[in-house]
Protein backbone atom coordinates (compact mmCIF):
# COMPACT_ATOMS: atom_id res chain seq x y z
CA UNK A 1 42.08 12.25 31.52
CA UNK A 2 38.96 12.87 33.80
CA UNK A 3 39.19 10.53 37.03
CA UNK A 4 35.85 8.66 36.96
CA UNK A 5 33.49 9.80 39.24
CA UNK A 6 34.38 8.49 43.32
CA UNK A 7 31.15 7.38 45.12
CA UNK A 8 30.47 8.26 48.89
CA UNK A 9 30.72 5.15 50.86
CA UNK A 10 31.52 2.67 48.82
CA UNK A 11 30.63 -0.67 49.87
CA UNK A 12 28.51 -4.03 49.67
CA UNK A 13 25.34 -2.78 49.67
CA UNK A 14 23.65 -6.05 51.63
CA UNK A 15 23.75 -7.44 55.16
CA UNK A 16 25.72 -10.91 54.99
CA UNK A 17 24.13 -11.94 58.31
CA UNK A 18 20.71 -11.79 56.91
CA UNK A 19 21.76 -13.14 53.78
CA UNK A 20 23.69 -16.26 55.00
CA UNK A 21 20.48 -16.57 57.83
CA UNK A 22 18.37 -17.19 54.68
CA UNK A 23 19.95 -19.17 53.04
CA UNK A 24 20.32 -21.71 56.28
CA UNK A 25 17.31 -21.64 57.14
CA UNK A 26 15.74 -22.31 53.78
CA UNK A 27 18.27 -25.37 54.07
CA UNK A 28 20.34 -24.54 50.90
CA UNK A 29 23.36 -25.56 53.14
CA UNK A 30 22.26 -28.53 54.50
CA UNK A 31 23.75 -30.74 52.04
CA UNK A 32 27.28 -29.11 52.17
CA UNK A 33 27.17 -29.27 56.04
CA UNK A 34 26.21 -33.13 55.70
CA UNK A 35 28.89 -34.17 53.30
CA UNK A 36 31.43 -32.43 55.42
CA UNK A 37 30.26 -34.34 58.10
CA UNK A 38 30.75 -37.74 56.12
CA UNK A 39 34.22 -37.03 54.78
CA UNK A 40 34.92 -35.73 58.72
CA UNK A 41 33.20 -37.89 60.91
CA UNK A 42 35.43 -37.22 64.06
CA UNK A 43 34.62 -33.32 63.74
CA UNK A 44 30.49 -35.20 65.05
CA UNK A 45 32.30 -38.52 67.15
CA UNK A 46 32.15 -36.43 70.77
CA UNK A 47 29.15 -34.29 72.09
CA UNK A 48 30.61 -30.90 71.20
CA UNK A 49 29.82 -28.25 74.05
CA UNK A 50 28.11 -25.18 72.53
CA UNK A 51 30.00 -22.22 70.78
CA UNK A 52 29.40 -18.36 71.50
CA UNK A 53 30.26 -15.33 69.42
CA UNK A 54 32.26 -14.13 72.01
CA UNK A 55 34.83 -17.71 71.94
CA UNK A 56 35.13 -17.34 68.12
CA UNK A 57 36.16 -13.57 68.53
CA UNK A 58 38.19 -14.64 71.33
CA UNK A 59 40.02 -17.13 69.14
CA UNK A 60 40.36 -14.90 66.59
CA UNK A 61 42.12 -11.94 68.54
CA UNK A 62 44.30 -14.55 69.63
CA UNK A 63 45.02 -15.46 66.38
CA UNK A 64 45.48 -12.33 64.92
CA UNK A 65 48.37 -11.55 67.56
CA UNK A 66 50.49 -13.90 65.66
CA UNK A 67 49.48 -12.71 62.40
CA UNK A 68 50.98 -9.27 62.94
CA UNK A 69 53.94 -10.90 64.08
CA UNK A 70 54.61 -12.80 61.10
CA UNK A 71 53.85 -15.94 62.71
CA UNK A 72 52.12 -19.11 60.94
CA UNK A 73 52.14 -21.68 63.35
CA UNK A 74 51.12 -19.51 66.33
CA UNK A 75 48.02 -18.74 63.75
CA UNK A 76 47.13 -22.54 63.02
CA UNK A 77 47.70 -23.17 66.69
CA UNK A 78 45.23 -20.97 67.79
CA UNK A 79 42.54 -21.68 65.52
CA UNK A 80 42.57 -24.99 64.00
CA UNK A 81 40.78 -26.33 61.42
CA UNK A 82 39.56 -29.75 60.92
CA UNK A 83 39.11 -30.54 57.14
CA UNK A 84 40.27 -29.11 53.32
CA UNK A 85 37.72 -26.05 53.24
CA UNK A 86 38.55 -24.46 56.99
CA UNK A 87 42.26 -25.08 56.09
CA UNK A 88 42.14 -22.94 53.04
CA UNK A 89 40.05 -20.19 54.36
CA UNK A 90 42.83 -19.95 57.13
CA UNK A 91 45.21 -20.07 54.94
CA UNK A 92 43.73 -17.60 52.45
CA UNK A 93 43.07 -14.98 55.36
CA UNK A 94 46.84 -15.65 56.80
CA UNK A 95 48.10 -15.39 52.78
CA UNK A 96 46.47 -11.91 52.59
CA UNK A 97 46.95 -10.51 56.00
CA UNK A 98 50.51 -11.41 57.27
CA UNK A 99 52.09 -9.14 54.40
CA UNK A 100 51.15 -5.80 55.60
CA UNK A 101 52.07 -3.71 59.06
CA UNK A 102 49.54 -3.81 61.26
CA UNK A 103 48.83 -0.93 63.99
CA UNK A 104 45.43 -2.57 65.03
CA UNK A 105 44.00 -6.05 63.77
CA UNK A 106 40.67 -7.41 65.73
CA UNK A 107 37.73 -9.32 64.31
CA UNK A 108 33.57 -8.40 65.02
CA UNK A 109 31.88 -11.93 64.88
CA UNK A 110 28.28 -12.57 64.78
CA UNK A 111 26.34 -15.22 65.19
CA UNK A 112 24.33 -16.49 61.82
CA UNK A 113 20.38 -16.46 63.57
CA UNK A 114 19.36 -20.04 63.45
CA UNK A 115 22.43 -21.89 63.38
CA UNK A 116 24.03 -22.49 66.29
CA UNK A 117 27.85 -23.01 64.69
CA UNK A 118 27.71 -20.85 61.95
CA UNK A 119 29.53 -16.93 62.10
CA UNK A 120 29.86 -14.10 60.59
CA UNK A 121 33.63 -13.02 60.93
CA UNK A 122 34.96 -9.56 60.19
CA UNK A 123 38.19 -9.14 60.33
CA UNK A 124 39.42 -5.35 60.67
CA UNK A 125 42.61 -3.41 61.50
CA UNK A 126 44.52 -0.42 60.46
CA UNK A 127 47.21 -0.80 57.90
CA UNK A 128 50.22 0.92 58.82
CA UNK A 129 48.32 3.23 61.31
CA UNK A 130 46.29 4.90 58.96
CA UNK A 131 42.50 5.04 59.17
CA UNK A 132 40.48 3.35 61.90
CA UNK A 133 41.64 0.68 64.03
CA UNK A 134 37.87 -0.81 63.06
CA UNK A 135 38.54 -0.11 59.22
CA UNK A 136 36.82 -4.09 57.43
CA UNK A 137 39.60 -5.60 55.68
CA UNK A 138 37.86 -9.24 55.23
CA UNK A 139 34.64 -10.87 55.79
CA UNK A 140 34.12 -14.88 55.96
CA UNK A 141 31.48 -17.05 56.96
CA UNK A 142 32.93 -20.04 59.14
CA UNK A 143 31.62 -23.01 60.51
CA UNK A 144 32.90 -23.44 64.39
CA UNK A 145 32.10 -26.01 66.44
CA UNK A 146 34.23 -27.46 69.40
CA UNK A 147 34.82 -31.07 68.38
CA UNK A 148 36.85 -33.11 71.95
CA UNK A 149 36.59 -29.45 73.69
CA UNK A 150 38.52 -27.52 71.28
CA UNK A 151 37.26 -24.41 69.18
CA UNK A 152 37.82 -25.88 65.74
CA UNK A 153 36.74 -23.92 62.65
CA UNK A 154 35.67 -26.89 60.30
CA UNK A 155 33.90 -24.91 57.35
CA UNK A 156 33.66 -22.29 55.22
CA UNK A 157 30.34 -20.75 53.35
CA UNK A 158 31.06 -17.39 52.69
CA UNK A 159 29.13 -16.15 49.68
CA UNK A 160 30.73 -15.48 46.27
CA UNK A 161 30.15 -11.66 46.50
CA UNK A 162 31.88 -10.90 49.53
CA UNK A 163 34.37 -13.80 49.08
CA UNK A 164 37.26 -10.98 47.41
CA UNK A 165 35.85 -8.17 49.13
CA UNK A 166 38.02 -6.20 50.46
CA UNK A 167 41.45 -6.93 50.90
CA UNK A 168 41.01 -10.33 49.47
CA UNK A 169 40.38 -8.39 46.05
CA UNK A 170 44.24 -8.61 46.19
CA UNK A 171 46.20 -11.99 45.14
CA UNK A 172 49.68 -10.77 46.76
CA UNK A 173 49.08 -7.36 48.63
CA UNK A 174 52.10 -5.67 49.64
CA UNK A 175 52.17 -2.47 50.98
CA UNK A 176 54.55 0.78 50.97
CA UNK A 177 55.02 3.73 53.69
CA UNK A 178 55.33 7.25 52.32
CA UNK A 179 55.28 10.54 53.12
CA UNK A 180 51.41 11.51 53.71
CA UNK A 181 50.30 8.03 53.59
CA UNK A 182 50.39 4.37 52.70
CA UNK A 183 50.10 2.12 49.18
CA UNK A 184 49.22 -0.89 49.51
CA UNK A 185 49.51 -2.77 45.96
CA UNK A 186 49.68 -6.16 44.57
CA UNK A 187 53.06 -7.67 44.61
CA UNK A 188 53.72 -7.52 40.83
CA UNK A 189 52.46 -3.56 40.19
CA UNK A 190 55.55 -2.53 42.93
CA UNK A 191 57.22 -0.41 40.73
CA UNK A 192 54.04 1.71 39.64
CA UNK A 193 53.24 1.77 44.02
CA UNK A 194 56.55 3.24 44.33
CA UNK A 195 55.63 6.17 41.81
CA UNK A 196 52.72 6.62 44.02
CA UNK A 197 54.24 7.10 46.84
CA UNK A 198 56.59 9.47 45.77
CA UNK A 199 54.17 11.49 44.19
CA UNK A 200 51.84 11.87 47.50
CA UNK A 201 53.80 14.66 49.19
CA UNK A 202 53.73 17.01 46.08
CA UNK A 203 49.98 15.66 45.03
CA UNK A 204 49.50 16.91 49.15
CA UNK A 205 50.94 20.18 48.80
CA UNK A 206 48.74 21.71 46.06
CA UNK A 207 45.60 21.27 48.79
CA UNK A 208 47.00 24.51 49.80
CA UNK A 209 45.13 25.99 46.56
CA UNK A 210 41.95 25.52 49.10
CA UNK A 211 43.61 26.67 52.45
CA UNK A 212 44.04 22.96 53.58
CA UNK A 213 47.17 21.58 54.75
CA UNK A 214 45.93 18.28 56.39
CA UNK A 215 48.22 16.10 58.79
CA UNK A 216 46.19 13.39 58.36
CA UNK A 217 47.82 10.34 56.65
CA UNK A 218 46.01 8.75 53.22
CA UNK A 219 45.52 5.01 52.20
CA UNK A 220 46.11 4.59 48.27
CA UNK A 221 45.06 1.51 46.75
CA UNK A 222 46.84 0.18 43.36
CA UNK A 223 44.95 -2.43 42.02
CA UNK A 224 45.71 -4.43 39.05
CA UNK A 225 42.59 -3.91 37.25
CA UNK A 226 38.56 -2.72 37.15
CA UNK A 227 37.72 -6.24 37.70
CA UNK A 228 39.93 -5.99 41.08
CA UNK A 229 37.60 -2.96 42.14
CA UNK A 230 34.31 -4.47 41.41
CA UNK A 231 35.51 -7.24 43.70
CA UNK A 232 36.83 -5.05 46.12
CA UNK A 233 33.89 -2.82 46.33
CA UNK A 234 31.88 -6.16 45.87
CA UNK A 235 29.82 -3.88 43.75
CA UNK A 236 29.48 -3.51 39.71
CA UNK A 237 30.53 -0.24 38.70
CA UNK A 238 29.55 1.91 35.60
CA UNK A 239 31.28 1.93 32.29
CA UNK A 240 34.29 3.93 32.76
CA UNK A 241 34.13 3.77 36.39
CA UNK A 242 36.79 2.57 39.02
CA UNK A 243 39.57 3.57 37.13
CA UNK A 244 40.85 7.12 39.80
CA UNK A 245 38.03 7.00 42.67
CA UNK A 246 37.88 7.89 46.28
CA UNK A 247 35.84 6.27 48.96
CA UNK A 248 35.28 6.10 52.51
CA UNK A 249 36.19 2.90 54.32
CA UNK A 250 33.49 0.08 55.96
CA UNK A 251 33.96 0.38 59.21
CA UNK A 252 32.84 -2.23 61.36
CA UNK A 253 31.27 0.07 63.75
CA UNK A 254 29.85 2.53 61.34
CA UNK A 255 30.42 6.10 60.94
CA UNK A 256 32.30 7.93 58.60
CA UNK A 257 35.90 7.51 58.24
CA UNK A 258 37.71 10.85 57.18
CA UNK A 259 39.88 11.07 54.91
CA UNK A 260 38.31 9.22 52.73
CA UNK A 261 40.79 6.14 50.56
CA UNK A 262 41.98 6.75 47.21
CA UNK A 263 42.03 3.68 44.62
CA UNK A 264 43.98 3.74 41.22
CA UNK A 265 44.29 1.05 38.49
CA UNK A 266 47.54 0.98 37.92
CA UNK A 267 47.34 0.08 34.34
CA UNK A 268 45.19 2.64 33.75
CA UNK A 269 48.14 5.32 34.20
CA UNK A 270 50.60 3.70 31.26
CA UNK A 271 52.25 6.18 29.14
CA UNK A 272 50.43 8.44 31.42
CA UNK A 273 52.95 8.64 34.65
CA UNK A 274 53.21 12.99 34.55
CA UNK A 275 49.85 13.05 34.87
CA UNK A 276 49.69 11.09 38.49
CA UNK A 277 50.46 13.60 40.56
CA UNK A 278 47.87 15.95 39.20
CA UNK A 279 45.23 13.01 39.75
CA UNK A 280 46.35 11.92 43.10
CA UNK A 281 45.47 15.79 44.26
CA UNK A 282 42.19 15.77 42.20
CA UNK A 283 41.47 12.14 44.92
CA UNK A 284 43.25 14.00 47.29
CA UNK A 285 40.47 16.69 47.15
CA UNK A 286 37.68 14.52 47.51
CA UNK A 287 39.68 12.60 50.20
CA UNK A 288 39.59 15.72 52.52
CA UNK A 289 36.61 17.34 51.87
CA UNK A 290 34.48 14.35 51.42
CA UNK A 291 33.44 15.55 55.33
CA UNK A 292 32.06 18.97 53.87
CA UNK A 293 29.00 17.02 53.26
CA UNK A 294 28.13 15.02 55.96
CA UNK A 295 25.82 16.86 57.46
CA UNK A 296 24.02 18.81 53.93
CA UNK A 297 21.09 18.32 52.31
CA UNK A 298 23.40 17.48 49.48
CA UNK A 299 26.42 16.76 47.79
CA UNK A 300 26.43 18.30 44.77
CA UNK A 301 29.01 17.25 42.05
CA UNK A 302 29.25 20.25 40.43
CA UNK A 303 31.01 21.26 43.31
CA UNK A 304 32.38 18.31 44.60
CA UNK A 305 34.27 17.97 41.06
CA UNK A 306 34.97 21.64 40.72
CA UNK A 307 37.11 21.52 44.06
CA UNK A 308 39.01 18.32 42.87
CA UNK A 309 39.30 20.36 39.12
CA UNK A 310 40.95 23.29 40.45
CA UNK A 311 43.43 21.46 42.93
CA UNK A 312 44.12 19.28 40.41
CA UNK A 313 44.94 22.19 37.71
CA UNK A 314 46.71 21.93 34.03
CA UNK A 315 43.62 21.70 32.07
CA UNK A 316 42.86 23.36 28.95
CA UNK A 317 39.59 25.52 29.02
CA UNK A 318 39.27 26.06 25.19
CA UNK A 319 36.02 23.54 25.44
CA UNK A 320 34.69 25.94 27.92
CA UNK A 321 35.07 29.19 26.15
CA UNK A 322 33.11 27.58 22.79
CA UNK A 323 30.41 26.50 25.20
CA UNK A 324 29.88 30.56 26.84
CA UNK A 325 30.49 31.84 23.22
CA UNK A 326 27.48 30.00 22.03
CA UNK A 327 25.36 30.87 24.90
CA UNK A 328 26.18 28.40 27.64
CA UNK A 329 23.05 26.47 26.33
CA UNK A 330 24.14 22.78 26.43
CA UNK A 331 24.97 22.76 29.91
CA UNK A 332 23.13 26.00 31.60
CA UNK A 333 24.93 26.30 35.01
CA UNK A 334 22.40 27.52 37.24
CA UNK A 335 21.17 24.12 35.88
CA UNK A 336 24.31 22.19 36.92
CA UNK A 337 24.62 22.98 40.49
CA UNK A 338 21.27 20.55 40.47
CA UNK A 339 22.92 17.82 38.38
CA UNK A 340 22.79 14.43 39.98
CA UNK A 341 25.73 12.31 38.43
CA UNK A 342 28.10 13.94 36.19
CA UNK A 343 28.47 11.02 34.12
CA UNK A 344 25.20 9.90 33.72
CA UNK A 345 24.20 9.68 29.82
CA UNK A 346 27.00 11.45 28.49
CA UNK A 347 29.25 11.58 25.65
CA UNK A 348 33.11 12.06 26.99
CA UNK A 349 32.95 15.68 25.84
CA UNK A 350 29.69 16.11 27.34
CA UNK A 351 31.77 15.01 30.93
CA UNK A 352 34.95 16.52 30.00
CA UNK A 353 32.37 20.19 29.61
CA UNK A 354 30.79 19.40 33.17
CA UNK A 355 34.25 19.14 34.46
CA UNK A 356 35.81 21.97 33.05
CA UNK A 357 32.45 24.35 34.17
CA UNK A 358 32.59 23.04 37.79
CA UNK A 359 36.56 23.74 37.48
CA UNK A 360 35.96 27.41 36.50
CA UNK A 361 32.91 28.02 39.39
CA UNK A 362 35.09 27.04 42.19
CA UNK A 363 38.44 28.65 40.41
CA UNK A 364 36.91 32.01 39.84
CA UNK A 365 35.58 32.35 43.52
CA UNK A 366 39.36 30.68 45.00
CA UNK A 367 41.13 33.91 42.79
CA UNK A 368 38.57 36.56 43.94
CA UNK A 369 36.95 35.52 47.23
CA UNK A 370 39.60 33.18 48.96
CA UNK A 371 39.05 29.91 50.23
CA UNK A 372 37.02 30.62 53.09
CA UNK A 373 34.09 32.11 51.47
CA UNK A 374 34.69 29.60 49.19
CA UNK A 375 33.95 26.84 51.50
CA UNK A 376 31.24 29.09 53.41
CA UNK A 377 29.50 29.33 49.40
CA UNK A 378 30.07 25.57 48.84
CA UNK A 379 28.50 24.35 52.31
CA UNK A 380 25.44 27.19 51.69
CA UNK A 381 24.74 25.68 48.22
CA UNK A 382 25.27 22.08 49.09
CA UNK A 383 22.71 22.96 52.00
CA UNK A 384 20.11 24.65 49.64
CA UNK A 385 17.59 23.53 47.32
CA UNK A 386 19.68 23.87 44.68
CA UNK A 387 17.00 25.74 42.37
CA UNK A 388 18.41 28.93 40.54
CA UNK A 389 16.58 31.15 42.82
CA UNK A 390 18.45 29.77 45.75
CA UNK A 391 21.98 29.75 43.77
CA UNK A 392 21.29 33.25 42.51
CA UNK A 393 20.28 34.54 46.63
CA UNK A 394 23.64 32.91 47.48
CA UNK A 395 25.43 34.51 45.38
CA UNK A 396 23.88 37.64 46.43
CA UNK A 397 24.32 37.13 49.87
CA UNK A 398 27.87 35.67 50.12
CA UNK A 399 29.88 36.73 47.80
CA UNK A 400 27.63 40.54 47.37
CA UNK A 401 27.10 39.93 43.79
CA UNK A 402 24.35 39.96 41.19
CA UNK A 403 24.13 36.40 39.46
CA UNK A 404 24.85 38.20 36.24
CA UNK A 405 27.55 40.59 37.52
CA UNK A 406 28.84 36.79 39.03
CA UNK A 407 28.43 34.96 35.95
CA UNK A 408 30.03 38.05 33.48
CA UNK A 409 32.74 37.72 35.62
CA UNK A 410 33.24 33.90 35.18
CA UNK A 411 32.75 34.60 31.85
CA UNK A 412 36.02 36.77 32.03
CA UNK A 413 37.66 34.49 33.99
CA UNK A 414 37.49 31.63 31.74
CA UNK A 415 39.00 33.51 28.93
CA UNK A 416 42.21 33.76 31.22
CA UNK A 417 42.75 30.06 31.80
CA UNK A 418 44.93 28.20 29.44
């Protein structure tokens, strides 16, 4: 029942301007552009006068205005479209949009370099007023030209990968206010949203394990499946992956957005609903202190996991205790603080043993040090080289310990947990 692992930033991992600029200018599009001409031909009848960035984003804030307020034709009045493709993009971007509360909904448009009617749209907002106003909640590629003197958006050639990025990953999203944050979920998982959101306030509470009682509000999404995240993330993910994750959200103007979203496949939790809370406080974790890290040499997940493990609690240690009897040899941890990817080539006990050890680091110091020299050990370690010497100096230093009177103690520690 180990959430799979959350990655930092998780996003498309390509610029679209550059992308869609290639492709142009190599002349892949030509063809499309032409035909839509011929089926069009009034869109080409009148000299059109040139079209800026700035009078597609203009258009589009305009737009959006009505979209928050629930209000289709005030959308297609604003920005037309002239032919099939434009009208479904619209409509596609109205579909997914017009659902949710909106605090803050703007659009960052580009212009494609070397096309003079080609953009790069991004449409952000904050849903519900949580996270930044400039949060990316869809990305299209539109052709807009101003056919007779009117901004018309007559195409659309956004690529396949970013085409369900985003919120367009959803087919119906819907979303939910709750205590501590917001769900947003696709129409027909509503009843598993619900569960969500009423386990956020207790999943909340047991941050106090670190000393953290954040005010700040939390985005959960509930997809319907992996295949929803991989087009959400517009990313392929691991084996195993995407299941329980946390990530931060694109912004449009970059920057790290704190706390950091929380995405569950709702399937994924059948048969398995007592167990939610417990994994919406291990996300939870990594939601809040994500921001430990920002500015160290690295992350570690031994300790990123071990602070999620021992919010998240009600874990049985027995695989633990057979590892330290036998010497602690699979899985040294002096070793572990170093490990890049918890997941990487292992068996699910091999994971499940890496879980359980981070668990027991972090739990051990919580019971005897507190949560402040907790985080002060964390932040020194993440900051280090992460070799054994520098753990072991740490130690020393922080928490006035040998590493072996340290790690007897763990040892003993262990042998208390469940």
């Amino acid at each position: 029942m180990d959430p799979a692992p959350r990655r930092r930033g998780l996003s498309a991992g390509f610029s679209i301007v550059g992308v869609v600029a290639a492709l142009l200018i190599a002349g892949v599009t030509v063809l499309a552009l032409t035909s839509s001409q011929t089926r069009h031909p009034h869109v080409g009848a009148t000299p059109a006068a040139p079209v800026a960035a700035a009078d597609v984003r203009a258009a589009f804030i305009a737009g959006l205005t009505r979209v928050k307020a629930g209000d289709l034709a005030g959308w297609q009045e604003r920005l037309p479209a002239g032919g099939a493709a434009a009208q479904r993009v619209l409509a596609e971007l109205y579909r997914h949009l017009a659902p949710l509360h909106w605090t803050a909904l703007g659009a960052g448009v580009t212009a494609i370099p070397g096309k003079s009617d080609v953009f790069d749209v991004k449409i952000t907002g904050s849903i519900g007023g949580v996270g930044p106003d400039d949060r990316v909640v869809a990305e299209r590629v539109l052709v807009v030209r101003r056919p007779e003197d009117r901004l018309t958006v007559v195409g659309d050639q956004t690529p396949a990968g970013i085409r369900h990025e985003y919120l367009m990953a959803f087919d119906k999203p819907r979303m939910i206010k709750a205590q501590g944050g917001v769900v947003v979920y696709d129409s027909t998982w509503r009843a598993r949203a619900e569960e969500l959101a009423a386990y956020l306030p207790q999943a909340r509470a047991r941050l106090a394990v670190l000393g953290l009682h954040p005010r700040q509000r939390v985005l959960v999404f509930c997809f319907s499946s992996t295949a929803q995240v991989t087009d959400y993330l517009a990313q392929t993910l691991a084996q195993g992956e995407g299941k329980f994750f946390s990530g931060e959200a694109k912004r449009l103007n970059g920057g790290a957005a704190a706390p950091a979203d929380i995405g569950v496949v709702a399937p994924a939790l059948a048969e398995r609903q007592a167990w939610a809370p417990l994994m919406l406080s291990h996300e939870l974790t990594h939601a809040f202190t994500m921001p430990w890290f920002d500015k160290t040499a690295h992350a570690p997940p031994m300790l990123e996991e071990g602070l999620a493990v021992a919010v998240e609690g009600g874990r049985s240690y027995s695989a633990l205790r057979r590892e330290l009897a036998s010497g602690n040899k699979s899985m040294p941890l002096l070793q572990a603080f170093a490990t890049g990817d918890l997941w990487m080539n292992g068996s699910s006990a091999r994971i499940q043993l890496a879980y359980l050890e981070s668990g027991a680091v972090v739990g051990y110091i919580l019971q005897h040090w507190g949560p402040a020299p907790l985080k002060r050990f964390v932040l020194q370690v993440a900051d280090s080289s992460l070799s054994p010497q520098a753990i072991k100096e740490i130690v020393r230093r922080l928490l006035g310990e040998s590493w072996t009177k340290f790690y007897g103690g763990l040892v003993q520690y262990v042998y208390t947990l469940p």
